[in-house]
Protein backbone atom coordinates (compact mmCIF):
# COMPACT_ATOMS: atom_id res chain seq x y z
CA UNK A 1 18.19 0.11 30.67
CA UNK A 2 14.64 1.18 29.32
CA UNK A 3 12.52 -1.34 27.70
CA UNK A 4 10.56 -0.08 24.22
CA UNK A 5 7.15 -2.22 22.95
CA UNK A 6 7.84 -2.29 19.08
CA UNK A 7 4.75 -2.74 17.09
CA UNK A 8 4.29 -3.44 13.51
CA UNK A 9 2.47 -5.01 10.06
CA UNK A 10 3.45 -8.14 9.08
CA UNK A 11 3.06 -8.18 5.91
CA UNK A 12 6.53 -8.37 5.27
CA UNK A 13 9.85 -9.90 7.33
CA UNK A 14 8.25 -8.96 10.70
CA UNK A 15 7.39 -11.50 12.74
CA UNK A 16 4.97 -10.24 15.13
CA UNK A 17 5.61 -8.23 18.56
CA UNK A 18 8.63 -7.49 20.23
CA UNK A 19 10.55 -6.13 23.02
CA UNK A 20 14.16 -4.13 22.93
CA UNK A 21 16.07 -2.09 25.27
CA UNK A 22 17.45 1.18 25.42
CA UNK A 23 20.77 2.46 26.94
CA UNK A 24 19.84 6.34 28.17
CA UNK A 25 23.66 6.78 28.36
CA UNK A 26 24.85 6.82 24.91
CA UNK A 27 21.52 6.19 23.22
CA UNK A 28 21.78 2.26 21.97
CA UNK A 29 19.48 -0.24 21.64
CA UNK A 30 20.29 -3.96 22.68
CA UNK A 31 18.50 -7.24 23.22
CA UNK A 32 15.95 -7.13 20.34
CA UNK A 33 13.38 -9.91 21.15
CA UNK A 34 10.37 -11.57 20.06
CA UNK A 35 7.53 -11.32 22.70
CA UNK A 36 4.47 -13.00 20.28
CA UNK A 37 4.33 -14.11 17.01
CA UNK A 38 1.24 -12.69 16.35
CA UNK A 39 -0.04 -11.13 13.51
CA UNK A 40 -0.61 -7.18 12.76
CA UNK A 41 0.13 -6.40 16.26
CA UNK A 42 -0.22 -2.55 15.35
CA UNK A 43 -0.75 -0.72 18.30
CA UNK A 44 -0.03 -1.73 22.29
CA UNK A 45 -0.76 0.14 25.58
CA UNK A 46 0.25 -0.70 29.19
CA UNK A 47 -1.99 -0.78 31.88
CA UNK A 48 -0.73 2.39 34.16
CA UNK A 49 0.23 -0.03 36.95
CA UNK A 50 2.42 -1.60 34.17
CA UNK A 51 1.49 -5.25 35.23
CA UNK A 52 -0.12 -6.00 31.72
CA UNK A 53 0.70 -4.65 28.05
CA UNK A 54 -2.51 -5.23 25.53
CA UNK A 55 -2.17 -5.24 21.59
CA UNK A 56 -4.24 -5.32 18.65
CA UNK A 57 -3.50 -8.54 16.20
CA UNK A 58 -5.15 -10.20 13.78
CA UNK A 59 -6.75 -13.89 14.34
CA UNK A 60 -8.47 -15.91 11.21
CA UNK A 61 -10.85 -13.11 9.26
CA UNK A 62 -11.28 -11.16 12.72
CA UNK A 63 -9.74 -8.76 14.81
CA UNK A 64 -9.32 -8.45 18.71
CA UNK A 65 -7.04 -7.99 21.91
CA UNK A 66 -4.11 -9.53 23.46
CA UNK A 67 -3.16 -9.00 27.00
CA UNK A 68 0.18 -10.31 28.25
CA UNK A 69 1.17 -10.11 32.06
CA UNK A 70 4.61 -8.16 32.52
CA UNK A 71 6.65 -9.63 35.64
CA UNK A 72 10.37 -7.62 35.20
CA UNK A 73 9.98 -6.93 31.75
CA UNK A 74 9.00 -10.47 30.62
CA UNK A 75 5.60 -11.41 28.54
CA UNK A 76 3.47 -14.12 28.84
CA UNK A 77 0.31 -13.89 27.08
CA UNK A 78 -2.82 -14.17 29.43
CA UNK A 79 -5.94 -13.67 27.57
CA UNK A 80 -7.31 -12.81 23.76
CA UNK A 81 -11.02 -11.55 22.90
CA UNK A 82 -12.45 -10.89 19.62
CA UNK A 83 -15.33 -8.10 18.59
CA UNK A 84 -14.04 -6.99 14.96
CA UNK A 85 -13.63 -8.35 11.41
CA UNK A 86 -10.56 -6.69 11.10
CA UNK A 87 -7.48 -5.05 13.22
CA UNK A 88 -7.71 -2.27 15.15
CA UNK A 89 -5.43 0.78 14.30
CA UNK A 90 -5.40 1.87 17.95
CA UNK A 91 -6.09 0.54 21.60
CA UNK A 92 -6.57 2.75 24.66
CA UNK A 93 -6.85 1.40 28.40
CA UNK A 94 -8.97 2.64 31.54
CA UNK A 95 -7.93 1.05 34.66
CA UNK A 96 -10.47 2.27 36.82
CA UNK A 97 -13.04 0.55 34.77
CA UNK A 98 -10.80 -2.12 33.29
CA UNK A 99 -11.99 -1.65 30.10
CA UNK A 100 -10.01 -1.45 26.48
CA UNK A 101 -10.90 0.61 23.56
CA UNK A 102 -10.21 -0.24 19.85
CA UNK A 103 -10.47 2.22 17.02
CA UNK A 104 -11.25 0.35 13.68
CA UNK A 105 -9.89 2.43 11.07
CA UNK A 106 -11.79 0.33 8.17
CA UNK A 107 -14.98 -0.31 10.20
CA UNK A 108 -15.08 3.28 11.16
CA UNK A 109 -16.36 2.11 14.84
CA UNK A 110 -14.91 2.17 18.45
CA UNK A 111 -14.95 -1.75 20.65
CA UNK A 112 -15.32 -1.74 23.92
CA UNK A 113 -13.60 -4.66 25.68
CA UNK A 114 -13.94 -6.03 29.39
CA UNK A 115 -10.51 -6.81 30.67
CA UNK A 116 -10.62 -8.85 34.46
CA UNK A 117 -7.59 -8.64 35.79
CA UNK A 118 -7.92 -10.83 38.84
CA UNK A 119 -8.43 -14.03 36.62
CA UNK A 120 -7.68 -12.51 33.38
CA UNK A 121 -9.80 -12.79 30.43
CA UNK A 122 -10.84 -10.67 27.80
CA UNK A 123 -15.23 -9.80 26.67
CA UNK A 124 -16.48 -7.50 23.85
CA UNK A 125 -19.16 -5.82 25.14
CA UNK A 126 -19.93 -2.68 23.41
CA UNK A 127 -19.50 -1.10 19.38
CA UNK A 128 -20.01 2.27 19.13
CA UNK A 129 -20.34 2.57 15.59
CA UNK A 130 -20.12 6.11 13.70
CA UNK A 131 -21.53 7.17 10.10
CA UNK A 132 -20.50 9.87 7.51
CA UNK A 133 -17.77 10.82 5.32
CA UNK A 134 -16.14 14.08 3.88
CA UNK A 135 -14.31 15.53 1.12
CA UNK A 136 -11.24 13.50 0.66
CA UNK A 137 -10.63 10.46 -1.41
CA UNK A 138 -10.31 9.08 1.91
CA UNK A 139 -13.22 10.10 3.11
CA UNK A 140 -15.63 7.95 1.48
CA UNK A 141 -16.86 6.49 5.08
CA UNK A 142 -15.94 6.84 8.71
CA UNK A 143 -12.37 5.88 9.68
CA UNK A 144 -12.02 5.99 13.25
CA UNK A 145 -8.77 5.83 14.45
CA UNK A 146 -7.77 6.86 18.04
CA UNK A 147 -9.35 7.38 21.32
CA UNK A 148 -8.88 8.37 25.06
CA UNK A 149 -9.08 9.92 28.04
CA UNK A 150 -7.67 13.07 29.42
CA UNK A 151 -5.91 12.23 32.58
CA UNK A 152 -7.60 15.70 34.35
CA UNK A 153 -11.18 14.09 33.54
CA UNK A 154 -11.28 10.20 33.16
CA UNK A 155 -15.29 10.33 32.36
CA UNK A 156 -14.99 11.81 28.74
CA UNK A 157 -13.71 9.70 25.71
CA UNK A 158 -12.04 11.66 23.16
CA UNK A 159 -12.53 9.79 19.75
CA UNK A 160 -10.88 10.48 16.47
CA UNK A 161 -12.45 10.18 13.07
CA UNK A 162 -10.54 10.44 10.50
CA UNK A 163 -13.45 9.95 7.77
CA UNK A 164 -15.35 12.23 9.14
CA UNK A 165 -13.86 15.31 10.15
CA UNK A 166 -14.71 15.28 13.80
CA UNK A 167 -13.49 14.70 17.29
CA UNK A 168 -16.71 12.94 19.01
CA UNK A 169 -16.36 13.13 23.16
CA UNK A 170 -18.75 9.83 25.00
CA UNK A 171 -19.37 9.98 28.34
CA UNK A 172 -18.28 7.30 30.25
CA UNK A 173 -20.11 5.03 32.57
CA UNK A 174 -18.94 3.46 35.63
CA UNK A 175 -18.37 -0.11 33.68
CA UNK A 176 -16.69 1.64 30.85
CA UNK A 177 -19.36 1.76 28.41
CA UNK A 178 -19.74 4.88 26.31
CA UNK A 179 -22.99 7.72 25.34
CA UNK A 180 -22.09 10.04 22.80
CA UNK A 181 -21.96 13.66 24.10
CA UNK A 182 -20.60 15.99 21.28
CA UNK A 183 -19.32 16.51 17.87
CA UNK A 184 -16.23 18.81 17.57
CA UNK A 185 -15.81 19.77 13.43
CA UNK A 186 -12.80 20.33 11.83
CA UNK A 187 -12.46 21.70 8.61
CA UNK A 188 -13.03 19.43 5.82
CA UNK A 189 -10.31 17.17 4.39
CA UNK A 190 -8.38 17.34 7.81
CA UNK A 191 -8.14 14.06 8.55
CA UNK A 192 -7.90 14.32 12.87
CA UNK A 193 -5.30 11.14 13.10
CA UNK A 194 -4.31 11.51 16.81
CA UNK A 195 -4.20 13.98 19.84
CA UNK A 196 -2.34 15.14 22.87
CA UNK A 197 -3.67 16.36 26.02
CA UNK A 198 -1.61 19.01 27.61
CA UNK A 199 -0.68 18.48 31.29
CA UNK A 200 -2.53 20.83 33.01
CA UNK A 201 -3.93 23.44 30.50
CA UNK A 202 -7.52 22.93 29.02
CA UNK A 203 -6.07 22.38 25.66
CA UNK A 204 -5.97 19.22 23.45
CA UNK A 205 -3.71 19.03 20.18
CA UNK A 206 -4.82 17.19 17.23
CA UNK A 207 -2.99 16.12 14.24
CA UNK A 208 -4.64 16.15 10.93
CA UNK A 209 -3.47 13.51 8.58
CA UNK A 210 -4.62 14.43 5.47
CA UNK A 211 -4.49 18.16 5.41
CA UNK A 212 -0.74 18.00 7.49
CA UNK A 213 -2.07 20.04 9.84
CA UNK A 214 -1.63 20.66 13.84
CA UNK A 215 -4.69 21.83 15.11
CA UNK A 216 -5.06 23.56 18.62
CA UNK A 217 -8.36 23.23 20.22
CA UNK A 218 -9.53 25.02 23.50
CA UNK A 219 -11.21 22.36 26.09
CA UNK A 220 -12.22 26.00 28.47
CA UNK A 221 -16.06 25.75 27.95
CA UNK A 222 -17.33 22.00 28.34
CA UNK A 223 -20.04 22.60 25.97
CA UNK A 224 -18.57 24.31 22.87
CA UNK A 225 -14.92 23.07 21.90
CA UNK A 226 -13.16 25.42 19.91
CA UNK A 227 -10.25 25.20 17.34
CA UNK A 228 -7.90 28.11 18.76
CA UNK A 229 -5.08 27.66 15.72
CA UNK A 230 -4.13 25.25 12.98
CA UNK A 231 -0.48 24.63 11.56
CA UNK A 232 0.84 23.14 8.59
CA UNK A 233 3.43 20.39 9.55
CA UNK A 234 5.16 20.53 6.00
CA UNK A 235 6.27 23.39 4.06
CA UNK A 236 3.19 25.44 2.00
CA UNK A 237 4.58 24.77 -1.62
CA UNK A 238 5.11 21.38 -0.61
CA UNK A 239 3.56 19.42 -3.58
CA UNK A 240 4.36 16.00 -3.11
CA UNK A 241 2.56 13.31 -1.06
CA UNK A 242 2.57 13.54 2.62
CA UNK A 243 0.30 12.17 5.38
CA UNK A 244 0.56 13.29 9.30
CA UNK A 245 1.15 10.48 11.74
CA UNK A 246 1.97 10.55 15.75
CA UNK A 247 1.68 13.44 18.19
CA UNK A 248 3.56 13.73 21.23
CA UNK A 249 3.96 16.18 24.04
CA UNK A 250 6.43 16.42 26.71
CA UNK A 251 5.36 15.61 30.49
CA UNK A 252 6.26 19.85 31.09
CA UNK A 253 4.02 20.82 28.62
CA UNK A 254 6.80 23.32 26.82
CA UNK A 255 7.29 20.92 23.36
CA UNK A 256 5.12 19.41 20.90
CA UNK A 257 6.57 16.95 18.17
CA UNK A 258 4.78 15.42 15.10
CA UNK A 259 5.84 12.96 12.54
CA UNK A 260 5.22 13.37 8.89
CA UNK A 261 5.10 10.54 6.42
CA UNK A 262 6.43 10.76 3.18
CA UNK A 263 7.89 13.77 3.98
CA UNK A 264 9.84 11.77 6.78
CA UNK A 265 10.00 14.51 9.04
CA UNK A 266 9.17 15.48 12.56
CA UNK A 267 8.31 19.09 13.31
CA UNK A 268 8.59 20.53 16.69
CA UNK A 269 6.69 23.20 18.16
CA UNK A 270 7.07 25.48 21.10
CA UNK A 271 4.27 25.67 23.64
CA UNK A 272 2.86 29.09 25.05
CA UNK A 273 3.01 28.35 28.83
CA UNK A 274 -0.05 30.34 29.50
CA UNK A 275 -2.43 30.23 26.59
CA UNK A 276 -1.15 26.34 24.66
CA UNK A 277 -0.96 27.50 21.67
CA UNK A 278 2.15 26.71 19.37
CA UNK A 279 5.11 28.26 17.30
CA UNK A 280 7.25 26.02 15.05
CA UNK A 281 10.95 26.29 15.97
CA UNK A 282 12.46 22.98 14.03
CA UNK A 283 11.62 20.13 11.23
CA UNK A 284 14.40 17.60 10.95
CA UNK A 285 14.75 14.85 8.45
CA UNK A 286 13.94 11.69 10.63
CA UNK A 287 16.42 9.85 8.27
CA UNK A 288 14.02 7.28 7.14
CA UNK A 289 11.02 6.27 5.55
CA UNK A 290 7.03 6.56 6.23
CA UNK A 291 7.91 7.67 10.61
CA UNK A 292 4.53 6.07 11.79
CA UNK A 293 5.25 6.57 15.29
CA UNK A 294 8.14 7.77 17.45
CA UNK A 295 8.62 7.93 21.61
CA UNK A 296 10.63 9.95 24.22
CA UNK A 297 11.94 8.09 26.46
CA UNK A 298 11.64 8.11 30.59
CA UNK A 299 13.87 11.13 31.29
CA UNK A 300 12.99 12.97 27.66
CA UNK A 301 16.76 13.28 26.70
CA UNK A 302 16.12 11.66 23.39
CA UNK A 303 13.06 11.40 20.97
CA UNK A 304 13.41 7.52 18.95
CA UNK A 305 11.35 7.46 15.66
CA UNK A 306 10.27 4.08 13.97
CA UNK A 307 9.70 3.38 10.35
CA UNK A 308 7.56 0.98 8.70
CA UNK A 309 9.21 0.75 5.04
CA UNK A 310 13.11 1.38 6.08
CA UNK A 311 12.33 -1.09 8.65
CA UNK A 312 15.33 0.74 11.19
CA UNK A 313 14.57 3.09 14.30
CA UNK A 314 16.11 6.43 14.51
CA UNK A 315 17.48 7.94 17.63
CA UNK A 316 17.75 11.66 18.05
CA UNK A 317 19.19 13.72 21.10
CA UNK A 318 16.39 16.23 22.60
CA UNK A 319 17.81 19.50 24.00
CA UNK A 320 15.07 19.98 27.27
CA UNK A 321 15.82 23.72 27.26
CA UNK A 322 15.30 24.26 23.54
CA UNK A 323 13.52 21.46 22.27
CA UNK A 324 15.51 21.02 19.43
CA UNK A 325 16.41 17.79 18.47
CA UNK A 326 20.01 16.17 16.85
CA UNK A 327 20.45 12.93 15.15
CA UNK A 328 22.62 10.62 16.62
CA UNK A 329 21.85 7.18 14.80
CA UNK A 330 19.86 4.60 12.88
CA UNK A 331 21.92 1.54 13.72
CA UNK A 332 18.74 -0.13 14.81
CA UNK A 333 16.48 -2.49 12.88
CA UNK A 334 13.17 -2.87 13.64
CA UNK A 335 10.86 -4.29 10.72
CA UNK A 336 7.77 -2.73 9.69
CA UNK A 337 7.34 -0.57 12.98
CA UNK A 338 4.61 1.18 13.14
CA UNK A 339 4.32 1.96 16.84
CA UNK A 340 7.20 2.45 19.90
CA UNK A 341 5.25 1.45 23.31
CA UNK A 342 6.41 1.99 26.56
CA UNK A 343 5.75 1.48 30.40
């Protein structure tokens, strides 16, 4: 069995965060449990040792970080801080500095958290707090929204703003804390969401919310990022809403997958083994509605998609060779998920 994190509002019938586990032999779920009843625990991360899983939630008017201790797949919370009015929309961990990041979608700043893990306890100790806005209704401030680390170069921060059209990289310092280095622009009304490293080729892969876009960006010259190609993730005459969502890339480097909302679709894209760059070869109904986020599990052989209004997860079968994904089921509930952790 695999265990999944499910994260999720709870502004509904969810009760907070939870725990279920996965059968890689005929792609079931069983054992559906409540870990915290906490609320909007929207995002979670495990440390890479997998000894602790962290989450956003929401405490009384603020937001912060919750850090459980994992012994064989069991939680006990261990430690909570607080830095935010409000609750994060993402959380990122370094271990070498043992420091957590939170993007603040609605703040439009970055927290830095202290995280001991000897005697465990949780400190704010840095906001990083952007300014700006662009051309979509959307737009009207900064929204940042994801950020992290390639695993080639642990130093630079790769941060997400979704209000303001940019990528910004921070250098960071020994105890975690971040200096902003550069400003990567996309074009306007993107929306950069999330991003993908790939495995070993200077390339990074951005999603762009708002204009449904994939955009390719070359990481070759340290000092000058550059947008290499950009992708529509739903069909050009499309005229009806639709928002991008999660970005995922296998550990080979050879697939890229993206959910859609609205649209409720995941596109995949073939990777160029020598240059990064992508080709679409499938976009398959993900047989439910608003696919925040979706996960591959440990040996890749299936792809499982959550979905925060039809409140179900989806399970499809990935072919490794081709990519291409098959449904199998959506047997599953799983109330208002809106992310699919796991260690």
């Amino acid at each position: 069995m695999e265990q999944f994190i499910l994260g999720g509002y709870t502004r509904r019938v969810n009760k907070g965060l939870k725990s279920i586990n996965f059968d890689a032999s005929n792609g079931s779920f069983h054992h559906l449990e409540v870990i915290a009843e906490i609320d909007q625990p929207t995002y979670q991360t495990f440390s890479p040792n997998g000894k602790f899983l962290f989450s956003v939630f929401a405490g009384d008017d603020e937001g912060g970080v919750i850090a459980f201790a994992n012994h064989q797949d069991q939680y006990q919370e261990v430690a909570r801080g607080f830095g935010s009015g409000v609750t994060g929309a993402h959380i990122f961990y370094r271990a070498s500095s043992q420091t957590l990041y939170v993007s603040s979608y609605h703040e439009g700043a970055l927290d830095v958290y202290k995280f001991n893990e000897d005697e465990p306890s949780i400190t704010h100790v840095q906001r990083v707090q952007h300014s700006g806005s662009s051309v979509h209704k959307n737009q009207d401030g900064p929204h940042v929204h994801f950020a992290a680390t390639r695993p080639q170069d642990n130093d630079l921060m790769f941060v997400c703003d979704l209000g303001t059209d940019e990528v910004v990289t921070y250098q960071v310092d020994t105890d975690g804390r971040l200096t902003r280095e550069q400003t990567l622009a996309f074009e306007p009304g993107t929306g950069p969401r999330h991003l993908e490293f790939h495995p070993e080729l200077p390339i990074m892969y951005v999603v762009g919310e708002l204009a449904n876009t994939t955009v390719v960006v070359s990481l070759e010259n340290p000092e000058a990022f550059e947008v290499i190609q950009t992708l529509d993730n739903v069909p050009i005459n499309f005229q009806e809403i639709s928002a991008g969502a999660a970005i995922r890339i296998t550990q080979d480097g050879r697939f890229l997958y993206v959910s859609t909302r609205f649209h409720n679709r995941l596109t995949v894209f073939a990777v160029d083994s020598s240059k990064g760059s992508l080709s679409e070869i499938q976009r398959i109904d993900t047989q439910g509605e608003i696919p925040r986020d979706f996960n591959l599990n440990k040996t890749e052989d299936y792809v499982i998609v959550g979905h925060q209004d039809s409140d179900h997860l989806s399970v499809f079968e990935r072919d490794a060779d081709t990519g291409l994904l098959t449904f199998l089921n959506k047997d599953t509930a799983a109330e208002e998920c809106v992310c699919i952790a796991k260690n």
